[in-house]
PDB file of N, CA and C in Angstrom:
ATOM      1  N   UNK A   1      78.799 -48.737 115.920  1.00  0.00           N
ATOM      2  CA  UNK A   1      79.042 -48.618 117.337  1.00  0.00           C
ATOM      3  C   UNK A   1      79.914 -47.395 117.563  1.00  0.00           C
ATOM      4  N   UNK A   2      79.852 -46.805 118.416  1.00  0.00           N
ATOM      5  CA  UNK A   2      80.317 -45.404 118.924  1.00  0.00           C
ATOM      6  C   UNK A   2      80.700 -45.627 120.057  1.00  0.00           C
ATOM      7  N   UNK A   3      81.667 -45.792 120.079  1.00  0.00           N
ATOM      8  CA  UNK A   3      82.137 -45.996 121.982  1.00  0.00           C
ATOM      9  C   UNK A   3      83.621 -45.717 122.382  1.00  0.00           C
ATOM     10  N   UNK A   4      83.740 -44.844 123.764  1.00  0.00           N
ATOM     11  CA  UNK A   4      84.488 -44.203 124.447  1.00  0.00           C
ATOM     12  C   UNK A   4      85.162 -44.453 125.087  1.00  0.00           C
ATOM     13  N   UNK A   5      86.608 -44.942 125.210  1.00  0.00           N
ATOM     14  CA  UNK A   5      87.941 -45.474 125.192  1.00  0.00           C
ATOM     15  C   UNK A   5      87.602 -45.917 126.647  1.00  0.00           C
ATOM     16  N   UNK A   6      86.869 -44.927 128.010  1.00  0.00           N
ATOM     17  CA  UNK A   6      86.865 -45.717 129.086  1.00  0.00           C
ATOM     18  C   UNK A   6      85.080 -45.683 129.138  1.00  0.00           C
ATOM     19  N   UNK A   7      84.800 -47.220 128.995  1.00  0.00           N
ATOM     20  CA  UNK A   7      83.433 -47.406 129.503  1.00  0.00           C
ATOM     21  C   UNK A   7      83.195 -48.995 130.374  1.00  0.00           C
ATOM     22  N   UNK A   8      82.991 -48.455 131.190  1.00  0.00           N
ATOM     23  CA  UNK A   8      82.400 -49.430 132.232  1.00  0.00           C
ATOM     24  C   UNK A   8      80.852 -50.379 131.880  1.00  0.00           C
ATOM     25  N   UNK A   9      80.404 -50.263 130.975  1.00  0.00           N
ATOM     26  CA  UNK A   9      79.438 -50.713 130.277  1.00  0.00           C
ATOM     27  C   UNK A   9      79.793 -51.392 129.322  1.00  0.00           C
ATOM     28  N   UNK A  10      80.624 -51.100 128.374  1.00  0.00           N
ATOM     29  CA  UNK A  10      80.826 -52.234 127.079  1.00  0.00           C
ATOM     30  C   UNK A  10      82.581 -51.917 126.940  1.00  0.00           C
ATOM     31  N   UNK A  11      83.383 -52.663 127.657  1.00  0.00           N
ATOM     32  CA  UNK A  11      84.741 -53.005 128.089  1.00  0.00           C
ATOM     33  C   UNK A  11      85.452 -53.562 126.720  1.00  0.00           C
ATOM     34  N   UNK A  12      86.762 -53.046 126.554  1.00  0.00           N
ATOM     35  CA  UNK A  12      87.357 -53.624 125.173  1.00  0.00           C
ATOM     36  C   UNK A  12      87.083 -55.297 125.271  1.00  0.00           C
ATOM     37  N   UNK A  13      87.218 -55.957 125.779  1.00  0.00           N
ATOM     38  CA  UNK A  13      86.855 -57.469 125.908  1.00  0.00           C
ATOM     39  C   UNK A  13      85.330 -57.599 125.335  1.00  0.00           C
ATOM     40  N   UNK A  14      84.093 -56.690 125.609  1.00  0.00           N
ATOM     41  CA  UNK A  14      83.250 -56.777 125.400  1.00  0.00           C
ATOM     42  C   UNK A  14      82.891 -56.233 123.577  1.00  0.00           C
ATOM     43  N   UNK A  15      83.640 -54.915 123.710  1.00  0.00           N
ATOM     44  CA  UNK A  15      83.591 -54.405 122.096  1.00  0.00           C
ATOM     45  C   UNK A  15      84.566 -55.301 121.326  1.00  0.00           C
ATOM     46  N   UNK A  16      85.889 -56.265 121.361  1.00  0.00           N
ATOM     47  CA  UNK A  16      86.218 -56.779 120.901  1.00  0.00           C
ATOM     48  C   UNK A  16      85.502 -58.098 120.272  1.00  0.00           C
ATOM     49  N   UNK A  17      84.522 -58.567 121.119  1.00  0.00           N
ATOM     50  CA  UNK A  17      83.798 -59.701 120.992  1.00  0.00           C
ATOM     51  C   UNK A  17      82.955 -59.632 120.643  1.00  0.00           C
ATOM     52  N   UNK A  18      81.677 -58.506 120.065  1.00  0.00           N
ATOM     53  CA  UNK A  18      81.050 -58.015 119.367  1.00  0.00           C
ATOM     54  C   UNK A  18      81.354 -57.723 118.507  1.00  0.00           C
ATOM     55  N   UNK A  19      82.428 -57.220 117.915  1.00  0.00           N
ATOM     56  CA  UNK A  19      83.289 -57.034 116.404  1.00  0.00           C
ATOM     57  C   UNK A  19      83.310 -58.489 116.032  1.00  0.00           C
ATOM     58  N   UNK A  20      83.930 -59.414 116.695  1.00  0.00           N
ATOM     59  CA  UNK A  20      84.135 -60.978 116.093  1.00  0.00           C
ATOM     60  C   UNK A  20      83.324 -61.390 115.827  1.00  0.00           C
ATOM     61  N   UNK A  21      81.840 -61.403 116.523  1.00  0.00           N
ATOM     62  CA  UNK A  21      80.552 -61.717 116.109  1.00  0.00           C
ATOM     63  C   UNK A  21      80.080 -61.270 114.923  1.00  0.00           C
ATOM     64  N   UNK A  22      80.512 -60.147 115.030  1.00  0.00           N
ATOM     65  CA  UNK A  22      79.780 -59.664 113.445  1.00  0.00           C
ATOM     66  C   UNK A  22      80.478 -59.795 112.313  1.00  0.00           C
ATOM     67  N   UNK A  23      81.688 -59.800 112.334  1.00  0.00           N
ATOM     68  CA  UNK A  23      83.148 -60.478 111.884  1.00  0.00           C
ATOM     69  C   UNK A  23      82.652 -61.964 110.817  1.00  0.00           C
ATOM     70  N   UNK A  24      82.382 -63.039 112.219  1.00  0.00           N
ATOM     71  CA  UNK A  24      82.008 -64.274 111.960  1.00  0.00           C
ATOM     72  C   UNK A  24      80.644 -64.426 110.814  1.00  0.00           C
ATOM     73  N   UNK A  25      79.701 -63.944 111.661  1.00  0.00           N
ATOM     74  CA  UNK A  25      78.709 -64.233 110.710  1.00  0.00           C
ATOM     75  C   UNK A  25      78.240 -62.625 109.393  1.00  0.00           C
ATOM     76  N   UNK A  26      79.623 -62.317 108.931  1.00  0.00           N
ATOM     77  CA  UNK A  26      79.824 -61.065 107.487  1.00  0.00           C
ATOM     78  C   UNK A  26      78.402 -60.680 107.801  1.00  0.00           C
ATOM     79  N   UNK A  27      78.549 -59.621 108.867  1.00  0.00           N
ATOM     80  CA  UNK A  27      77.464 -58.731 109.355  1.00  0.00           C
ATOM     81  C   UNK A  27      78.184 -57.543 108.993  1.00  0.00           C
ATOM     82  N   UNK A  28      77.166 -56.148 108.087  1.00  0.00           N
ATOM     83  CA  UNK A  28      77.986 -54.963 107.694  1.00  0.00           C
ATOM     84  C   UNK A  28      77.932 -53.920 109.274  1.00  0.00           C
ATOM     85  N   UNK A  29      79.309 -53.555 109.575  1.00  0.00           N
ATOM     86  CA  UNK A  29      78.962 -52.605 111.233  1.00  0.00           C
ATOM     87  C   UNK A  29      80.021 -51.704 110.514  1.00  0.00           C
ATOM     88  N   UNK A  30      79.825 -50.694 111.686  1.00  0.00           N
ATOM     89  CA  UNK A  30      80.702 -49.414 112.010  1.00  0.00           C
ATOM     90  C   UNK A  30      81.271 -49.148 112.919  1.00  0.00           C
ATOM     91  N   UNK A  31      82.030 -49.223 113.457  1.00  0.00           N
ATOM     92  CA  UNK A  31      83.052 -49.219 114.727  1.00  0.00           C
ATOM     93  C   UNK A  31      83.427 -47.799 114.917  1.00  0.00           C
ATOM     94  N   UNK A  32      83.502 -46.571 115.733  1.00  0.00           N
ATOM     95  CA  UNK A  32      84.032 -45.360 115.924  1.00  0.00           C
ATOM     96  C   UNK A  32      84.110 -45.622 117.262  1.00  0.00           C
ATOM     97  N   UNK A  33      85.773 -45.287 117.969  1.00  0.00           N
ATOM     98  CA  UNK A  33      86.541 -45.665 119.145  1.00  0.00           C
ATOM     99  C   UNK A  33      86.893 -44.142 119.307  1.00  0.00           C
ATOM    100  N   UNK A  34      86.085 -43.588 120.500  1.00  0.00           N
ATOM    101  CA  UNK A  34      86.613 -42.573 120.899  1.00  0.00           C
ATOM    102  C   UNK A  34      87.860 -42.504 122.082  1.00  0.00           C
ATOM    103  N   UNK A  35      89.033 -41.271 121.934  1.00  0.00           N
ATOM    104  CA  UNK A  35      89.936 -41.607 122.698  1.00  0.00           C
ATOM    105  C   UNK A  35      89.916 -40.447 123.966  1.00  0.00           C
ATOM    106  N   UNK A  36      90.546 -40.566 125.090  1.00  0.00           N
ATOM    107  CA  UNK A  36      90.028 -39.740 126.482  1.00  0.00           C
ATOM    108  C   UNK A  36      88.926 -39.152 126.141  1.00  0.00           C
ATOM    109  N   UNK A  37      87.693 -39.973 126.450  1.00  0.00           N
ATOM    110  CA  UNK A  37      86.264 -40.167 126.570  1.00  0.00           C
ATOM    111  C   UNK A  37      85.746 -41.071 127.338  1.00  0.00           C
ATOM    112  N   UNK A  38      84.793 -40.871 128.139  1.00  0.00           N
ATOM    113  CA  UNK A  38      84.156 -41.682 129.207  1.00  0.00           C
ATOM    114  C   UNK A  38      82.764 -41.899 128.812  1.00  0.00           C
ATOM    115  N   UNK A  39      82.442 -43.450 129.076  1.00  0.00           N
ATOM    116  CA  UNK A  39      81.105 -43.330 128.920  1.00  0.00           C
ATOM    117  C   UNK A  39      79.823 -42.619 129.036  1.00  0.00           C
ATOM    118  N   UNK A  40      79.141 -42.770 127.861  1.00  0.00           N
ATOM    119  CA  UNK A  40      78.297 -41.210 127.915  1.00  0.00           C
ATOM    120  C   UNK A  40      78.629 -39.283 127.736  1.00  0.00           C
ATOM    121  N   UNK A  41      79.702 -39.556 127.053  1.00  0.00           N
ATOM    122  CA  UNK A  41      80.674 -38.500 126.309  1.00  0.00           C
ATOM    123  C   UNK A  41      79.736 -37.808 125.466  1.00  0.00           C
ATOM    124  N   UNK A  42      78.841 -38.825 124.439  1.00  0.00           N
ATOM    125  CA  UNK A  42      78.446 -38.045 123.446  1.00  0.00           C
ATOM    126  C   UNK A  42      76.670 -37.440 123.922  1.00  0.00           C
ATOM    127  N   UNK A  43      76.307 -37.413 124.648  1.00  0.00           N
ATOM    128  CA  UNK A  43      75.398 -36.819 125.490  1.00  0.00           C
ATOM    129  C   UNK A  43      75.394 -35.832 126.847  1.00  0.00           C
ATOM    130  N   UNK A  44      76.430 -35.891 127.844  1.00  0.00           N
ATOM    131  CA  UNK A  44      76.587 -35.121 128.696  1.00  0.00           C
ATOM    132  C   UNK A  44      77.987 -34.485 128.534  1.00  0.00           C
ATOM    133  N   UNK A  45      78.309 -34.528 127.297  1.00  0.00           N
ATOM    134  CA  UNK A  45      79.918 -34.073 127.097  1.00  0.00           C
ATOM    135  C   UNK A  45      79.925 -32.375 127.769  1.00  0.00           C
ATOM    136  N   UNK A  46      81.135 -31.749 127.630  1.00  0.00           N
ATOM    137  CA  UNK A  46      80.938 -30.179 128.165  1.00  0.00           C
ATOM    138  C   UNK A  46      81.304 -29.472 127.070  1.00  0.00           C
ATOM    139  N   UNK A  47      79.853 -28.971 126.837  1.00  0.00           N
ATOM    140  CA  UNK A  47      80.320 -28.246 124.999  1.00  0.00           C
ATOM    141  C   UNK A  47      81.231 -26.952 125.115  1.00  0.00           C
ATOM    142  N   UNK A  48      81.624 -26.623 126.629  1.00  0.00           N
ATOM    143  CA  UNK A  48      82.647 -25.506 126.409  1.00  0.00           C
ATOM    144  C   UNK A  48      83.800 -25.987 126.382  1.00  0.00           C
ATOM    145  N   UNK A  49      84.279 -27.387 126.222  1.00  0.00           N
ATOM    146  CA  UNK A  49      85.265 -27.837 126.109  1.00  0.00           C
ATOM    147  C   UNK A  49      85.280 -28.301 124.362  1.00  0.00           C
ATOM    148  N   UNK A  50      86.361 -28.073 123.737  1.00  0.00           N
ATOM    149  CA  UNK A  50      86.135 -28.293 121.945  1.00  0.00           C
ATOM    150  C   UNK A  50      86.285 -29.438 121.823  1.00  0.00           C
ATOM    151  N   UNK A  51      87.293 -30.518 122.815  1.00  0.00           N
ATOM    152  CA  UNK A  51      87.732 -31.511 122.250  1.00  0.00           C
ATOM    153  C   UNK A  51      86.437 -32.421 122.736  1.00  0.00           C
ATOM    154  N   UNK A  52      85.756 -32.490 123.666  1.00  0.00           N
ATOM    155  CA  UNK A  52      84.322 -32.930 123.885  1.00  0.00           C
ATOM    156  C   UNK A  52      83.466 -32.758 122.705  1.00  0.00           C
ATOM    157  N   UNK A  53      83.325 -31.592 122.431  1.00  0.00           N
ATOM    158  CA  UNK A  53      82.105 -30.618 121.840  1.00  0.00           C
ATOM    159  C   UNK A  53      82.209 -31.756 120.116  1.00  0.00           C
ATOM    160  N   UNK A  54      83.665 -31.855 119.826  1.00  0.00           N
ATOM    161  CA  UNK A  54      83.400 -32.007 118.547  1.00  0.00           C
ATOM    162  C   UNK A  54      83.535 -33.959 118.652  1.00  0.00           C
ATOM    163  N   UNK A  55      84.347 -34.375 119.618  1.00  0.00           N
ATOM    164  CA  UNK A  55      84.122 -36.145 119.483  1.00  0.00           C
ATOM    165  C   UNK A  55      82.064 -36.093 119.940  1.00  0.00           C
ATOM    166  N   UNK A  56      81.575 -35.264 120.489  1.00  0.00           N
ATOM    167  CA  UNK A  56      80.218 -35.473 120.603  1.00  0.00           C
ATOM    168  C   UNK A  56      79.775 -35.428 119.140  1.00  0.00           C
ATOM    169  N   UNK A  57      80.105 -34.302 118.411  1.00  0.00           N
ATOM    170  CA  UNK A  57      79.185 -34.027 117.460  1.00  0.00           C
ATOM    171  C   UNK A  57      79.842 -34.951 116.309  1.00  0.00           C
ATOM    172  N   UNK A  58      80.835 -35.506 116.241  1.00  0.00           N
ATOM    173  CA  UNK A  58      81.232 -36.993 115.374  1.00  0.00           C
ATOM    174  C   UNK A  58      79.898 -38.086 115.249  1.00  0.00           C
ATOM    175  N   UNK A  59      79.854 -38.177 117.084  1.00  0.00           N
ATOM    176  CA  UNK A  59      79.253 -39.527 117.034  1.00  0.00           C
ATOM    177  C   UNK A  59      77.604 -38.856 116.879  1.00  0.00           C
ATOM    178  N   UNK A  60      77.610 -37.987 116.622  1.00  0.00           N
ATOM    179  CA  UNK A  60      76.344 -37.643 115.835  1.00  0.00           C
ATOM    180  C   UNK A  60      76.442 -37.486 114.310  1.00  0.00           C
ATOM    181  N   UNK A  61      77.332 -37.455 113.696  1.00  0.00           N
ATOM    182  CA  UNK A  61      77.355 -37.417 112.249  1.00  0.00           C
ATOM    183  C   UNK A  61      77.200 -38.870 112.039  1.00  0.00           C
ATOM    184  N   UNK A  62      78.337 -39.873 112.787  1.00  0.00           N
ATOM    185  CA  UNK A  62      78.736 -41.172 112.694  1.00  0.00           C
ATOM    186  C   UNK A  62      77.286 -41.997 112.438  1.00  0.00           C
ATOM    187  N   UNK A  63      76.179 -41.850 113.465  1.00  0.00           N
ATOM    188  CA  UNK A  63      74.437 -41.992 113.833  1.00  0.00           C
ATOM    189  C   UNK A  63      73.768 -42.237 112.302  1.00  0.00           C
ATOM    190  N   UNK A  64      74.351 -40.831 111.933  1.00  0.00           N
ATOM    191  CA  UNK A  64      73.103 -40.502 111.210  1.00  0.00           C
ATOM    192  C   UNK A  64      73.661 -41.082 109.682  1.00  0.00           C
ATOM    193  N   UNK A  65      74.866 -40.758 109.557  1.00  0.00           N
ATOM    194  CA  UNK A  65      75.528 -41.696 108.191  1.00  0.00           C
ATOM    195  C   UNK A  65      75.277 -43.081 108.220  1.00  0.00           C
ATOM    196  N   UNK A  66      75.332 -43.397 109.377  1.00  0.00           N
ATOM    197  CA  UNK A  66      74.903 -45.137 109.449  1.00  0.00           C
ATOM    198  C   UNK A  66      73.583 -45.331 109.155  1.00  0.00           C
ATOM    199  N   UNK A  67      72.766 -44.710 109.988  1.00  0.00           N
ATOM    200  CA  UNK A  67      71.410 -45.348 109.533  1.00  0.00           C
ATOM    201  C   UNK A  67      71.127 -44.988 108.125  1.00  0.00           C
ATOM    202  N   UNK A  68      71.794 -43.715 107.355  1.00  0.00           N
ATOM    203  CA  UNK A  68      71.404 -43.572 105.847  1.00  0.00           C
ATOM    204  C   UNK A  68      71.803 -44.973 105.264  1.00  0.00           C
ATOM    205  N   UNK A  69      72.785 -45.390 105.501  1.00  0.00           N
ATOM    206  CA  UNK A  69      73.634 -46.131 104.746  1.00  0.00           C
ATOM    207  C   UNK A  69      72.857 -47.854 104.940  1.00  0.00           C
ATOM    208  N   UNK A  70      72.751 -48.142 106.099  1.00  0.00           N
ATOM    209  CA  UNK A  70      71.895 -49.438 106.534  1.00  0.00           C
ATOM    210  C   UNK A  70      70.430 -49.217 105.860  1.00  0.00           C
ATOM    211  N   UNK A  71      69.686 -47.930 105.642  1.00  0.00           N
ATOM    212  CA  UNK A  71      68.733 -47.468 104.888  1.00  0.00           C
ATOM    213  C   UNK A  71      68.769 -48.078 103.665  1.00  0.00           C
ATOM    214  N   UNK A  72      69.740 -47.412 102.755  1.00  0.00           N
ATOM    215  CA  UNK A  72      70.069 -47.794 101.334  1.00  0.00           C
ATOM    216  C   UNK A  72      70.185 -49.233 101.260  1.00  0.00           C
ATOM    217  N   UNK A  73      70.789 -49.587 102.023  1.00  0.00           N
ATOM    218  CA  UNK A  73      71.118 -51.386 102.023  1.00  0.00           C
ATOM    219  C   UNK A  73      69.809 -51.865 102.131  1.00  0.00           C
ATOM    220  N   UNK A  74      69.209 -51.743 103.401  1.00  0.00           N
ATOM    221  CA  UNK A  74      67.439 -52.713 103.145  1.00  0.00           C
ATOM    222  C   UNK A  74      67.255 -52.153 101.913  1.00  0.00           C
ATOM    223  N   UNK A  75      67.075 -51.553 101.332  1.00  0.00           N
ATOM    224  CA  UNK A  75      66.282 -50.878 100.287  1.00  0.00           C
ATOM    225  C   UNK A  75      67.431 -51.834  98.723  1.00  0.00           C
ATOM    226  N   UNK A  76      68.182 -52.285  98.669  1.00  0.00           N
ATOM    227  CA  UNK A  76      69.076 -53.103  97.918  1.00  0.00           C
ATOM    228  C   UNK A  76      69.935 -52.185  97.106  1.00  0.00           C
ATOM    229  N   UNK A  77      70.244 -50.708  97.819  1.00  0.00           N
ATOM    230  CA  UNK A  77      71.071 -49.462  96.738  1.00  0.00           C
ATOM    231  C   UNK A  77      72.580 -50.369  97.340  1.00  0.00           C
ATOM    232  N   UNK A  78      73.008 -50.009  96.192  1.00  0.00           N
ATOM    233  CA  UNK A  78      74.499 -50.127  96.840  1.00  0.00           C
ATOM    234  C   UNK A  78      74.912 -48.434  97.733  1.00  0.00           C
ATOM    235  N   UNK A  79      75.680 -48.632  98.797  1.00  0.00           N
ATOM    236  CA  UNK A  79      76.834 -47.631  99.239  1.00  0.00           C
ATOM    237  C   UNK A  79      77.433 -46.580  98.360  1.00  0.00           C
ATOM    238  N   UNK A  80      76.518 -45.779  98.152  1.00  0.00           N
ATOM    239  CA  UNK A  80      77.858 -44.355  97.723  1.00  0.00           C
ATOM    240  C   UNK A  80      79.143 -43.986  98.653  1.00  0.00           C
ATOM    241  N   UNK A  81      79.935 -43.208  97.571  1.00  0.00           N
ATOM    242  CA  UNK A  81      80.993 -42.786  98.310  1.00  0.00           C
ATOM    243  C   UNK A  81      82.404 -43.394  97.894  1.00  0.00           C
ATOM    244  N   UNK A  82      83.309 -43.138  98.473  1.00  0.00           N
ATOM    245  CA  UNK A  82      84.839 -43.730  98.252  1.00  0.00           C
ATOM    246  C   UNK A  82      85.309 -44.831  99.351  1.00  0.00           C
ATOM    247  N   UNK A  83      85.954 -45.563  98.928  1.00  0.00           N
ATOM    248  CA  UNK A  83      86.020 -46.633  99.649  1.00  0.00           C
ATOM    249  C   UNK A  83      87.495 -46.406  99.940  1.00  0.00           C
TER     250      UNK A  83
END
């Protein structure tokens, strides 16, 4: 999950309670909490601004490491990397 400190769509009450869910039933997630960011940051952000430009291009690294990684898992690899 990738989400932006103010969103009117999925509210800390709401991202908190989705963490517990997945929490509860030892579901593997990713949580990245962006800070002064508004919903929809990582798509209409203002790339002449840096501190936009680069929490955008996070939650595009964040994307794409996840699905490798949920990849490897169906597939039964363990997780590379440092823990």
């Amino acid at each position: 999950m990738s989400c932006a400190q103010t969103d009117h769509t999925f509210p800390p009450e709401f991202r908190n309670r989705a963490v517990a869910i997945l929490d509860a039933a030892y579901k593997p997630y990713h949580l990245q909490l962006f800070s002064g960011v508004q919903h929809g940051f990582a798509l209409r952000c203002d790339l002449n601004k840096p501190y936009e430009r680069e929490w955008s291009l996070a939650v595009v690294r964040g994307v794409v490491m996840g699905a490798l990684t949920y990849d490897r898992l169906l597939q039964g690899a363990e997780p590379q990397g440092h823990c």
